[in-house]
Protein backbone atom coordinates (compact mmCIF):
# COMPACT_ATOMS: atom_id res chain seq x y z
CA UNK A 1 3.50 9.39 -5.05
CA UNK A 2 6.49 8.46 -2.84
CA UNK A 3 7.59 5.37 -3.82
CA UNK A 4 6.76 1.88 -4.99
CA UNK A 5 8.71 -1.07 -3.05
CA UNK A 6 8.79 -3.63 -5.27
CA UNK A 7 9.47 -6.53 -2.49
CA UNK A 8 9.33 -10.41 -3.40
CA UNK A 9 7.68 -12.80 -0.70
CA UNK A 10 8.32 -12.42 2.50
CA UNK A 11 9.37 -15.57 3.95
CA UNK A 12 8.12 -17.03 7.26
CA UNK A 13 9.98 -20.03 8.30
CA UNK A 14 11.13 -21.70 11.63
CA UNK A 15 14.03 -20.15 13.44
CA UNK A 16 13.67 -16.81 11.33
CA UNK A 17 12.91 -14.87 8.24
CA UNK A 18 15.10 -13.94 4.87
CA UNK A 19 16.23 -10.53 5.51
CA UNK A 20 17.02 -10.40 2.02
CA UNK A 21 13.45 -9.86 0.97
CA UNK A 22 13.20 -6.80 3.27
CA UNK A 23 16.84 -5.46 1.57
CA UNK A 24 15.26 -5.84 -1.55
CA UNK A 25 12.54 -3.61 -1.01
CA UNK A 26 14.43 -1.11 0.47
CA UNK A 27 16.88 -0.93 -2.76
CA UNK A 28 13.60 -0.74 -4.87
CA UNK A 29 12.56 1.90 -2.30
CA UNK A 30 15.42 4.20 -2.88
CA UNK A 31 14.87 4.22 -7.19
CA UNK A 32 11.10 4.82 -6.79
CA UNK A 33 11.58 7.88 -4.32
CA UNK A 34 14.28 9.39 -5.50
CA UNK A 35 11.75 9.35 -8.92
CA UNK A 36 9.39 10.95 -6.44
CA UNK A 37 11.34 13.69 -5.25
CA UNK A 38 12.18 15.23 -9.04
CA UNK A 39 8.63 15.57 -9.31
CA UNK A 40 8.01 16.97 -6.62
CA UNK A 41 11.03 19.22 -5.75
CA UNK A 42 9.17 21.92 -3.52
CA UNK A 43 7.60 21.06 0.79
CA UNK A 44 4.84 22.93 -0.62
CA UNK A 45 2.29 19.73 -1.66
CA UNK A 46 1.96 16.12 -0.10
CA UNK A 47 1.54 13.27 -2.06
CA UNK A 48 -2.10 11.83 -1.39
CA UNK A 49 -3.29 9.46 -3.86
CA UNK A 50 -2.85 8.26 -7.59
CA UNK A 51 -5.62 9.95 -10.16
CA UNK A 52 -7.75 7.89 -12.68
CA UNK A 53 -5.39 8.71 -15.12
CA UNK A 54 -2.58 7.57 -13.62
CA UNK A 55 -1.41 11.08 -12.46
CA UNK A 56 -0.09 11.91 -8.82
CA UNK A 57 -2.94 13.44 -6.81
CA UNK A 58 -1.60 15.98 -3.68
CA UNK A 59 -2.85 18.00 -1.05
CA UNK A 60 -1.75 21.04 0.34
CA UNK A 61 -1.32 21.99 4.31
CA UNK A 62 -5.38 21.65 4.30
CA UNK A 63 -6.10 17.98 4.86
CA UNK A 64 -4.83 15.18 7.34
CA UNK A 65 -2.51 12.80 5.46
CA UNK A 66 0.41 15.30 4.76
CA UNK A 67 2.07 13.67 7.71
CA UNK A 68 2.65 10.63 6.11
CA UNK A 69 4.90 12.04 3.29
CA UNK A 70 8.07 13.05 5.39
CA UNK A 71 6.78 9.95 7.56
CA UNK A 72 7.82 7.38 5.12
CA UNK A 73 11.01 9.65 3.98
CA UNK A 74 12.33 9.23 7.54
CA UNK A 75 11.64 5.30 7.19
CA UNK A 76 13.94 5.16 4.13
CA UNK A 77 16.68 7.31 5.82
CA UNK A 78 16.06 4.67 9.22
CA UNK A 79 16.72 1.91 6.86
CA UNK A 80 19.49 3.20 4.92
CA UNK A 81 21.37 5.39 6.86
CA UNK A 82 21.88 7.88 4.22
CA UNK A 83 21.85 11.53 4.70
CA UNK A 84 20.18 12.61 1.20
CA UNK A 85 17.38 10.92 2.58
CA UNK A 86 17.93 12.32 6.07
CA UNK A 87 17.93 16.15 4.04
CA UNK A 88 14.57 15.08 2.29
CA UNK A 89 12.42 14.13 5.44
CA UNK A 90 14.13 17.26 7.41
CA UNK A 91 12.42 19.41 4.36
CA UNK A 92 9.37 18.01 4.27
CA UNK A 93 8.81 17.61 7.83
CA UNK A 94 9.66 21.30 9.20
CA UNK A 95 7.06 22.84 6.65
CA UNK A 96 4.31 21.09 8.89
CA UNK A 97 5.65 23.02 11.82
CA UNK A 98 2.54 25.65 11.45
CA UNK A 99 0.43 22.68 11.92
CA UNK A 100 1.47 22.39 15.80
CA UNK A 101 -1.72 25.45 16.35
CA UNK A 102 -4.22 23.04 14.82
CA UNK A 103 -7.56 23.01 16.61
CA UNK A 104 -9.80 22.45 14.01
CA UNK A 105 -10.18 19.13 13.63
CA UNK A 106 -8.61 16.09 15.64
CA UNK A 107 -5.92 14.70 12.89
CA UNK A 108 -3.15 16.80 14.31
CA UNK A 109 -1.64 13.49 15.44
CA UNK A 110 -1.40 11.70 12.30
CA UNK A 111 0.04 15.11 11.20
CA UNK A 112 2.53 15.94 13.39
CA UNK A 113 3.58 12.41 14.70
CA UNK A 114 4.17 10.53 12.08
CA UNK A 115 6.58 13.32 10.36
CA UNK A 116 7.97 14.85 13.93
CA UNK A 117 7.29 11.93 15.85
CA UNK A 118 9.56 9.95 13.66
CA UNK A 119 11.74 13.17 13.24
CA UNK A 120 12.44 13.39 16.68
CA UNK A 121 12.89 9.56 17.34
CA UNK A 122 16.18 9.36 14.78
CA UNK A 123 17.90 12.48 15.27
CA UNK A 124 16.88 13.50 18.83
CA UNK A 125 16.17 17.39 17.31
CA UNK A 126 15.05 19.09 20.93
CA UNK A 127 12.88 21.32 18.38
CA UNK A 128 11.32 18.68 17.32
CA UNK A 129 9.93 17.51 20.45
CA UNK A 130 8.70 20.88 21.66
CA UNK A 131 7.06 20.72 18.15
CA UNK A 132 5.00 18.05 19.03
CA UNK A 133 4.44 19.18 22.83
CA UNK A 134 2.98 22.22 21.15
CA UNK A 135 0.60 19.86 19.10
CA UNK A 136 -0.45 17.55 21.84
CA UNK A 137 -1.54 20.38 23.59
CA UNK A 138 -3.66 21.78 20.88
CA UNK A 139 -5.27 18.37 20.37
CA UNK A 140 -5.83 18.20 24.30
CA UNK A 141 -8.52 21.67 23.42
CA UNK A 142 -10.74 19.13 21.91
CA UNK A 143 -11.28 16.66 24.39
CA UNK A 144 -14.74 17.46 26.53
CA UNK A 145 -14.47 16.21 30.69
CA UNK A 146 -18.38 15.55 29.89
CA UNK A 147 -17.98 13.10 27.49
CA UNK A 148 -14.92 11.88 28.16
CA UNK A 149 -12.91 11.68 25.01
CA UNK A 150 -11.38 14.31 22.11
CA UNK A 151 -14.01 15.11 19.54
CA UNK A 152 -12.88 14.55 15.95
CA UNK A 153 -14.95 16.50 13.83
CA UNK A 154 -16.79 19.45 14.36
CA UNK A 155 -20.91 19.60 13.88
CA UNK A 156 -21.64 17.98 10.35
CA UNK A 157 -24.40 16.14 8.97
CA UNK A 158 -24.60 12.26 8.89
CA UNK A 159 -23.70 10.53 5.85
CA UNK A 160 -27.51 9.92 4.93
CA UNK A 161 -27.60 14.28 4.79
CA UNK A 162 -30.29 13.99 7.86
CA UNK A 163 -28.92 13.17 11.44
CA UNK A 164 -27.07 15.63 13.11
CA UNK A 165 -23.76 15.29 14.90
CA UNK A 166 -22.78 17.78 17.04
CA UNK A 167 -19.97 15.91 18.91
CA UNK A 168 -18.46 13.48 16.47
CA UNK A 169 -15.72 10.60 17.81
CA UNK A 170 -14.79 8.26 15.48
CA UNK A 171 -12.78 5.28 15.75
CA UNK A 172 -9.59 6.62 13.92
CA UNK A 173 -8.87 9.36 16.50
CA UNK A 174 -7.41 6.16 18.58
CA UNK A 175 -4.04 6.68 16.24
CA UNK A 176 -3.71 10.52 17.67
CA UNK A 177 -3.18 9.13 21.32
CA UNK A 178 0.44 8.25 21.00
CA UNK A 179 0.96 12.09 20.97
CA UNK A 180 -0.45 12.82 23.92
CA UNK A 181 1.49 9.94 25.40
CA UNK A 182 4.67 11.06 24.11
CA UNK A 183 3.72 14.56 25.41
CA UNK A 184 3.84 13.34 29.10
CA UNK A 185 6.99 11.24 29.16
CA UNK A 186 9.29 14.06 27.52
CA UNK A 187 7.49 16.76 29.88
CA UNK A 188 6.13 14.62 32.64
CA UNK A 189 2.96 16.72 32.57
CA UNK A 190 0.27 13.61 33.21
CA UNK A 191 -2.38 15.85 31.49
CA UNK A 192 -1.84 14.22 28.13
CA UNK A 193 -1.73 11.06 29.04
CA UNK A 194 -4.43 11.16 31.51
CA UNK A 195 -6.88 12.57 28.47
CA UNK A 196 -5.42 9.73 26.26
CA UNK A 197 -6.62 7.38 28.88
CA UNK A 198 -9.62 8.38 29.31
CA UNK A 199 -10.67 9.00 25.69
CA UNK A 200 -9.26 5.07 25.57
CA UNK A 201 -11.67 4.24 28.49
CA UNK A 202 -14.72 6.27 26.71
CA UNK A 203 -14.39 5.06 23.50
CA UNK A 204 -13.70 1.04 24.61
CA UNK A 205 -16.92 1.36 26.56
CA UNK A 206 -19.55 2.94 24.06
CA UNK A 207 -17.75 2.56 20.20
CA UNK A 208 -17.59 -1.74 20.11
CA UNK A 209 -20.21 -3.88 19.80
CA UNK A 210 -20.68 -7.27 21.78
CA UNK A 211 -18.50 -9.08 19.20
CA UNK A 212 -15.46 -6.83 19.56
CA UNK A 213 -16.45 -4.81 15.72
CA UNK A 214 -16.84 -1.14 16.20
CA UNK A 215 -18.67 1.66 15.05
CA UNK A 216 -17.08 4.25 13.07
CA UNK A 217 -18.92 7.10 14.78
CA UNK A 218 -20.63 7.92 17.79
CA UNK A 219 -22.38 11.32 18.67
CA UNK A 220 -22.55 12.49 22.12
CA UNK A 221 -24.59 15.35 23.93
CA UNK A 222 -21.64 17.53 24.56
CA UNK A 223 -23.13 18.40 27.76
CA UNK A 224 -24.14 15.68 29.32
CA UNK A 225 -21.75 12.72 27.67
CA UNK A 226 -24.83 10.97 26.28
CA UNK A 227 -24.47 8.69 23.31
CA UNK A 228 -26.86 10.29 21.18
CA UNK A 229 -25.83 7.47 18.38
CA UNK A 230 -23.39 4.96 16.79
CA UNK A 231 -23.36 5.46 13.04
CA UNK A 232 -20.96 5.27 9.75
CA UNK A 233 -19.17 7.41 7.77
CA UNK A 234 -16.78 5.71 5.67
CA UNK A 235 -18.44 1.80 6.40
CA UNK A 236 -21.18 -0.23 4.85
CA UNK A 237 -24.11 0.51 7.46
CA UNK A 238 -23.88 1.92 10.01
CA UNK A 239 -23.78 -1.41 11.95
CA UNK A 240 -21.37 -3.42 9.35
CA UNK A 241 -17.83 -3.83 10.34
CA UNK A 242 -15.51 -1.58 8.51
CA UNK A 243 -12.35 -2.82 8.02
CA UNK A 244 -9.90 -0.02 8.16
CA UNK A 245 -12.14 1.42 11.27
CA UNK A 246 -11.02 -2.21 12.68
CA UNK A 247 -7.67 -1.78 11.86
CA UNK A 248 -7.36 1.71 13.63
CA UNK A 249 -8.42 0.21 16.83
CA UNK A 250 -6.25 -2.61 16.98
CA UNK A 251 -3.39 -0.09 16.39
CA UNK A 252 -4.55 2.54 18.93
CA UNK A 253 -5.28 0.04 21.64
CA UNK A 254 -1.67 -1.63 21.07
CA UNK A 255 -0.47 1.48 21.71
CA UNK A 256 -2.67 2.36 24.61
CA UNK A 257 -1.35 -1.36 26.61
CA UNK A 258 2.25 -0.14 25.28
CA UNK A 259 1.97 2.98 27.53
CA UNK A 260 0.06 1.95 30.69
CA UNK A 261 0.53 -1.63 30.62
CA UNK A 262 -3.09 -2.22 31.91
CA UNK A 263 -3.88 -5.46 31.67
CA UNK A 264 -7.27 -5.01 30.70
CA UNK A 265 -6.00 -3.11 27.28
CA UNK A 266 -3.81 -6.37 26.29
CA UNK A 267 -6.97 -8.94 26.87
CA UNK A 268 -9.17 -5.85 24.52
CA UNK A 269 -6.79 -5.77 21.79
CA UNK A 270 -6.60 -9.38 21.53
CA UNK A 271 -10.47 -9.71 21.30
CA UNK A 272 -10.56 -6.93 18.96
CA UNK A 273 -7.91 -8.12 16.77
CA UNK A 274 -9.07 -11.70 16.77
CA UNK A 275 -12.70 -10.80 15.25
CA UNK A 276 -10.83 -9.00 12.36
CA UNK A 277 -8.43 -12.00 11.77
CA UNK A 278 -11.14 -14.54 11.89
CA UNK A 279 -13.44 -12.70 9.37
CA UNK A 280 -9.96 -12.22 6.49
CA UNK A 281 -9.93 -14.02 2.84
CA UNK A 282 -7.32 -16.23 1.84
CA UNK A 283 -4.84 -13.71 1.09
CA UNK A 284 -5.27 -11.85 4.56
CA UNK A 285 -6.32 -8.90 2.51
CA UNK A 286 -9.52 -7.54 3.47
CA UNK A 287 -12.78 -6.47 1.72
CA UNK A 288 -13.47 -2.54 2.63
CA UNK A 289 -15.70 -3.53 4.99
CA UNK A 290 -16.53 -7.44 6.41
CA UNK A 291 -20.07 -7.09 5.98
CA UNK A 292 -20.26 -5.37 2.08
CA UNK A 293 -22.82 -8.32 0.59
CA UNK A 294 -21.47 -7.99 -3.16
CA UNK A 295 -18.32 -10.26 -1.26
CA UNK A 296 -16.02 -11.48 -3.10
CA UNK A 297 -16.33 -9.04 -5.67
CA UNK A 298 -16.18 -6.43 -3.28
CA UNK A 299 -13.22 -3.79 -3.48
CA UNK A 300 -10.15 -4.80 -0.96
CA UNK A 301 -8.35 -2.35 1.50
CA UNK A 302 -4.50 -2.65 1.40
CA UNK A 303 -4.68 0.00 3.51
CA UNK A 304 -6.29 -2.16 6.42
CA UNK A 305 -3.83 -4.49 6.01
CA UNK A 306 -0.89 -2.47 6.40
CA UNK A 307 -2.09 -0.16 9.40
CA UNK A 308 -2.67 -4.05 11.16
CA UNK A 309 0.33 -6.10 10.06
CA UNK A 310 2.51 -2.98 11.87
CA UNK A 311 0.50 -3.35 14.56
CA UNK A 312 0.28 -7.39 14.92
CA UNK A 313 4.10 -6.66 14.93
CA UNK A 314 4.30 -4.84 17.45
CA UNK A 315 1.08 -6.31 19.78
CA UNK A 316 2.88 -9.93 19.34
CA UNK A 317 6.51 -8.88 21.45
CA UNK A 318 3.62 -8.48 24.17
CA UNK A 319 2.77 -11.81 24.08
CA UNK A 320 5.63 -14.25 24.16
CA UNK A 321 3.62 -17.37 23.91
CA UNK A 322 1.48 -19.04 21.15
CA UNK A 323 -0.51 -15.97 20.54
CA UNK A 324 1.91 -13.88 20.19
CA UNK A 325 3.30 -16.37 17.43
CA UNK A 326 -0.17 -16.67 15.98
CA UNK A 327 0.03 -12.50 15.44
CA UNK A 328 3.50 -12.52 14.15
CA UNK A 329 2.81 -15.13 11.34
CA UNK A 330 -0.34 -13.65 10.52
CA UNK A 331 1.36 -9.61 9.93
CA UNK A 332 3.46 -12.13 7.80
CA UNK A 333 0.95 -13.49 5.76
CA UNK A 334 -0.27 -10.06 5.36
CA UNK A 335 2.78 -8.66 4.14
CA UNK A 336 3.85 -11.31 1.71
CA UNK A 337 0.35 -10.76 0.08
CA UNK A 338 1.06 -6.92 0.11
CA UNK A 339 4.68 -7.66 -1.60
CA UNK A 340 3.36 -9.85 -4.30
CA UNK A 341 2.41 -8.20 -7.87
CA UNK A 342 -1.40 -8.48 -7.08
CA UNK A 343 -1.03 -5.65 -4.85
CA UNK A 344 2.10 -3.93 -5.67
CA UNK A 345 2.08 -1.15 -8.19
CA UNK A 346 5.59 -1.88 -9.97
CA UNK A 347 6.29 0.83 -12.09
CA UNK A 348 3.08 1.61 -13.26
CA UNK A 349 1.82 4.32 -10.96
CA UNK A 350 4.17 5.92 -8.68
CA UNK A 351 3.04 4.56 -5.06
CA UNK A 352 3.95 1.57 -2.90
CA UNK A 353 0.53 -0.59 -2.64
CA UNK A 354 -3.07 -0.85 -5.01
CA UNK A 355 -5.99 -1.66 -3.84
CA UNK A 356 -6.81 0.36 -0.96
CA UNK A 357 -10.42 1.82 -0.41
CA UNK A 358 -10.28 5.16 0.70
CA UNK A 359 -14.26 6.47 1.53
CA UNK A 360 -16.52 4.19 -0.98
CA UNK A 361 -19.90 5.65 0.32
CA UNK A 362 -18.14 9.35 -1.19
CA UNK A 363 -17.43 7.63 -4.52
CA UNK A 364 -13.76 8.32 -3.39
CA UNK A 365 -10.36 6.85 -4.17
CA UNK A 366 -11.78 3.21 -4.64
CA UNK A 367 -9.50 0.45 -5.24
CA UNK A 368 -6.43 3.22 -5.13
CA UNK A 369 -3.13 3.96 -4.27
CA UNK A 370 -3.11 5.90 -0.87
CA UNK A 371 -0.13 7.23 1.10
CA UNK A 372 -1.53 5.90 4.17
CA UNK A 373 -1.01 2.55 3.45
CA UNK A 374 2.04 3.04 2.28
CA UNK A 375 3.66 4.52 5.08
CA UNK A 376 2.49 1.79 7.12
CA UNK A 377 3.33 -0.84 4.76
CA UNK A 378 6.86 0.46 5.30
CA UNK A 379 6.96 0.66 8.88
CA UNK A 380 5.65 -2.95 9.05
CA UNK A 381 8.57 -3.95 6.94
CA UNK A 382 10.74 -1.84 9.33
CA UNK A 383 9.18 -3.25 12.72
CA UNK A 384 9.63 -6.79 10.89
CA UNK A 385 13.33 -6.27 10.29
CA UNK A 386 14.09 -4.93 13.72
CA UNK A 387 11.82 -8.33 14.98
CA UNK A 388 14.33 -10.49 12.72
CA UNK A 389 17.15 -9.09 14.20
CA UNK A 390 15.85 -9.36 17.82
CA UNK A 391 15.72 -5.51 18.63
CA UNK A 392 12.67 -3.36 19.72
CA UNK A 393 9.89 -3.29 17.28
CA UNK A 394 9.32 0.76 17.70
């Protein structure tokens, strides 16, 4: 649905990588979207996902991945420099604009972020940031001083269709505090970042278990801040280790050290990340979830994989030492399996990456091609350029 990067192996070596391999991709890049944009010529529908029959799947300003669209447009214009692709993510991106009022629901930050986050960041568009001001502070109406973080969904039954959850956090809303953060430094309003904090501080405390795995969800008493219970939507059980819930946190939390530099956030993300590295198959691609029993013939989730290589990237310049090395080569390891033909789509379907594992307790996009791990596929391969050419990661 955007594009399919058709990158050889990524080479890790001492003293540096082949930037060639990264070029290569990026030329491959340019064929596959500018494939994607005939077919879908109008910033009225987001691609989402690739059909059983082959057949681009998209979604309309009604969901939470439209973000990631424009998102990986704007990658392709940071990489080449060109201003059809420039035009492309501009179009794409300001039709999300309405999105900035969102209160329903708590994905406003993979929605607005990723397209006007990354807007803003390469042209420096003053619209763009009050944009995303606008959309941190709708976010901020979900977050509860009782319970101390931003509620994701609103009332719904469990996945078992009996428990009730009236004040739903999962794991994922981790990725929507780099808006709030942004929010304070352009404004210098502390409000945003102070509710990012303390939704980090909640959710470290009651979402992970002794070993560092989390739960996807946990339901609180909205007036008191009780953990009612820790639960799964998207996982195994609702005490298995899901992989892309994994994944989310070891993103958000590198974030969360980026912005305060607490000390305490760099030793979490470490433990956090380490119990998802330890628990990886050969290939550093991960089963859906770590604790599925039908392993190895469990489905993989590419997605995983590319939401942590970006953030291994990015969690390794904080840690100029062994571990930091031990992060960096293992983001590599993940994206050399992600370029190889086992997991890229050539020109079969028209997507980056296969095998991702969207919600397999729904029965829905199983062993897929989803836009969300392409977009972070390709700002891994972005992050690992700017790391081979010694500038800042992000």
């Amino acid at each position: 649905y955007v594009l399919c990067i058709s990158v050889l192996v990524l080479i890790a070596c001492s003293g540096g990588e082949d930037t060639s391999i990264v070029e290569q991709g990026f030329t491959r890049a340019e064929q596959q979207l500018s494939n994607q944009l005939k077919a879908v010529p109008e910033a009225t529908e987001y691609p989402r996902t690739i059909g059983k029959d082959g057949k681009l799947k998209v979604t309309r300003k009604n969901d939470w991945t439209e973000g990631f669209y424009p998102g990986c447009l704007w990658y392709v214009y940071e990489y080449t420099n060109k201003e059809d692709w420039k035009k492309a993510a501009i179009k794409w991106t300001e039709s999300l604009e309405p999105l900035k009022k969102m209160t329903n629901h708590h994905d406003i930050g993979f929605l607005m972020y990723c397209s006007f986050g990354n807007a803003y960041r390469l042209t420096g568009n003053e619209a763009y940031k009050d944009v995303l001001v606008e959309s941190a502070r709708s976010l901020c109406t979900r977050f509860n001083e009782k319970t101390g973080c931003i509620k994701s969904w609103n009332y719904r039954k469990s996945w078992n269709g009996k428990d009730e959850w009236f004040y739903p956090v999962i794991i994922d809303n981790m990725m929507n505090l780099e808006l709030l953060y942004f929010a304070t430094k352009v404004t210098g309003d502390s409000v945003y970042a102070k509710v990012a904090n303390r939704h980090a501080e909640t959710t470290a405390k009651n979402q992970f278990r002794e070993d560092y795995s989390n739960y996807h969800v946990v339901n609180y008493d909205a007036e008191t801040g009780e953990v009612l219970n820790q639960a799964t939507c998207q996982g195994f059980s609702d005490n298995s280790a899901w992989a892309r819930g994994q994944a989310w946190a070891i993103y958000g939390y590198t974030v969360v050290y980026r912005e305060t530099l607490d000390p305490r956030y760099l030793d979490f993300v470490q433990k956090v990340a380490d119990v998802y590295l330890e628990r990886l198959p050969e290939d550093y691609i991960p089963y859906w979830d770590f604790d599925d029993p039908s392993i190895p013939n469990a489905p993989r989730d590419a997605s995983a994989a590319s939401v942590t290589a970006s953030a291994l990237l990015e969690l390794s310049t904080y840690l100029p030492d062994k571990k930091g090395d031990e992060y960096k080569n293992a983001a590599i390891r993940m994206l050399t399996s992600l370029s190889s033909d086992k997991y890229q789509c050539g020109k079969s379907k028209p997507a980056f990456l296969l095998h991702s594992t969207g919600h397999l307790p729904n029965n829905s996009e199983i062993d897929a091609a989803i836009i969300y791990a392409d977009y972070y596929y390709i700002e891994a391969l972005i992050r690992l350029k700017n790391l081979i050419e010694d500038k800042a990661v992000i």
